[in-house]
C-alpha atoms as a PDB file:
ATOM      1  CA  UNK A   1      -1.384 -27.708  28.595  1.00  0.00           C
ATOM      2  CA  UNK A   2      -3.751 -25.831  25.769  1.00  0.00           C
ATOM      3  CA  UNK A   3      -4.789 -23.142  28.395  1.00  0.00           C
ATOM      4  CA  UNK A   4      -1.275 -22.014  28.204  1.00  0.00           C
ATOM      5  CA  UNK A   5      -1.175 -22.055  24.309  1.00  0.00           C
ATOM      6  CA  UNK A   6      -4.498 -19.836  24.741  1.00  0.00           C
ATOM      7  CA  UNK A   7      -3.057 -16.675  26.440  1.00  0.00           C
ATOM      8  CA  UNK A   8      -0.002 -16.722  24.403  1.00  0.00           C
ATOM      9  CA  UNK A   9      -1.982 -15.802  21.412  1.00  0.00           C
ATOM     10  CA  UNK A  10      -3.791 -12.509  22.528  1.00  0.00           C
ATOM     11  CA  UNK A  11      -0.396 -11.489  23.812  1.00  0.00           C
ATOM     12  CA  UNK A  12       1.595 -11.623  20.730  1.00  0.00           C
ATOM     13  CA  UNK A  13      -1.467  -9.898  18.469  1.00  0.00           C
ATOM     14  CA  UNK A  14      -1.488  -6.801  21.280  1.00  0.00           C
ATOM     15  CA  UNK A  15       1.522  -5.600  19.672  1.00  0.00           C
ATOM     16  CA  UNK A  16       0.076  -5.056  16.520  1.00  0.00           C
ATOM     17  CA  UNK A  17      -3.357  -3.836  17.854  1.00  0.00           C
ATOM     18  CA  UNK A  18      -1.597  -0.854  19.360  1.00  0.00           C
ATOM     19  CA  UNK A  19       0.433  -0.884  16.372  1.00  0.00           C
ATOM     20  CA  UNK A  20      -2.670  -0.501  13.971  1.00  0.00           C
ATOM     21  CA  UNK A  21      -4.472   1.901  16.504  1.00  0.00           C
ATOM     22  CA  UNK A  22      -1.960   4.579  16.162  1.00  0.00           C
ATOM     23  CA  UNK A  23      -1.532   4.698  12.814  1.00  0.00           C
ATOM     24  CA  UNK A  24      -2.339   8.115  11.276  1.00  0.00           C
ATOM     25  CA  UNK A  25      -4.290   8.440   8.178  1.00  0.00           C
ATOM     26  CA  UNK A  26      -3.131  12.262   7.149  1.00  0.00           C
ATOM     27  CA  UNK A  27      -1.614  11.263   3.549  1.00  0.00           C
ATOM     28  CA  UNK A  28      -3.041  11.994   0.674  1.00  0.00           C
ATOM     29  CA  UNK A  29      -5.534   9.236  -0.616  1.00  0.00           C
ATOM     30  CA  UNK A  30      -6.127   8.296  -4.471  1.00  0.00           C
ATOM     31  CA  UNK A  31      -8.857   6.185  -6.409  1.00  0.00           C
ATOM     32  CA  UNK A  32      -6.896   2.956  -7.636  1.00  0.00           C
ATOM     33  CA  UNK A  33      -8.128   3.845 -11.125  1.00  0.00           C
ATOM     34  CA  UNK A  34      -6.889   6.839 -10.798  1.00  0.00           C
ATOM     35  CA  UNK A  35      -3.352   5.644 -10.117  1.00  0.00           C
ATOM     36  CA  UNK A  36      -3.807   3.100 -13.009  1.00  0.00           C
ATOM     37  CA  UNK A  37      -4.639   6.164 -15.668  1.00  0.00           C
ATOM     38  CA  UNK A  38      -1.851   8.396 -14.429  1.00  0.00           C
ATOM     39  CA  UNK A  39       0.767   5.098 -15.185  1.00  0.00           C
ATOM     40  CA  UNK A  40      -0.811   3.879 -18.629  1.00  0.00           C
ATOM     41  CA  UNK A  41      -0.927   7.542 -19.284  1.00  0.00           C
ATOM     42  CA  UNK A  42       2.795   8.097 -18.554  1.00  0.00           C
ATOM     43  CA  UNK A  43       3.439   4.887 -20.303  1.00  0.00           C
ATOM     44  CA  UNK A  44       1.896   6.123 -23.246  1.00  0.00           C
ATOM     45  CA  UNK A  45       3.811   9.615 -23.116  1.00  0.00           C
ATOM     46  CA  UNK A  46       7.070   7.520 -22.774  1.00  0.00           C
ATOM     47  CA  UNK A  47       6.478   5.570 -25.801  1.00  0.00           C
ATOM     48  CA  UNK A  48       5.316   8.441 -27.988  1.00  0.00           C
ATOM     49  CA  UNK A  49       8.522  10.111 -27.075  1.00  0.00           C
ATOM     50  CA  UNK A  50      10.758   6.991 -28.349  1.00  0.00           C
ATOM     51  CA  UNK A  51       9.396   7.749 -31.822  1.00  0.00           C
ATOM     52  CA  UNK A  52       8.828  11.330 -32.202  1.00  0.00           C
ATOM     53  CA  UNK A  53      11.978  12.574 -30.328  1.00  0.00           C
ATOM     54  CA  UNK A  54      14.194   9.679 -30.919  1.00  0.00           C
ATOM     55  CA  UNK A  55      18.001   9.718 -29.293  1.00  0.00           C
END
């Protein structure tokens, strides 16, 4: 009985081998930090705008 539980495994995960093999790495690629400044950045623009251009 756990020699069939055995080949069960590697058969299920093959999917998402070939799934992960083919994957194509042609976007554009950013620094984490860099992601972080642009958004505290834009958070900072936002709030400036509240008070200096108020609605």
């Amino acid at each position: 009985m756990p020699d069939d539980r055995k080949g069960s495994g590697f058969q299920s995960a093959a999917g998402l081998i070939r799934y992960f093999d083919e994957e194509e790495d042609r976007g554009l690629i950013f620094d984490p930090r860099l992601v972080l400044y642009i958004a505290v950045i834009f958070g900072v623009v936002i709030e400036l705008l509240k008070v200096f251009w108020p609605l």
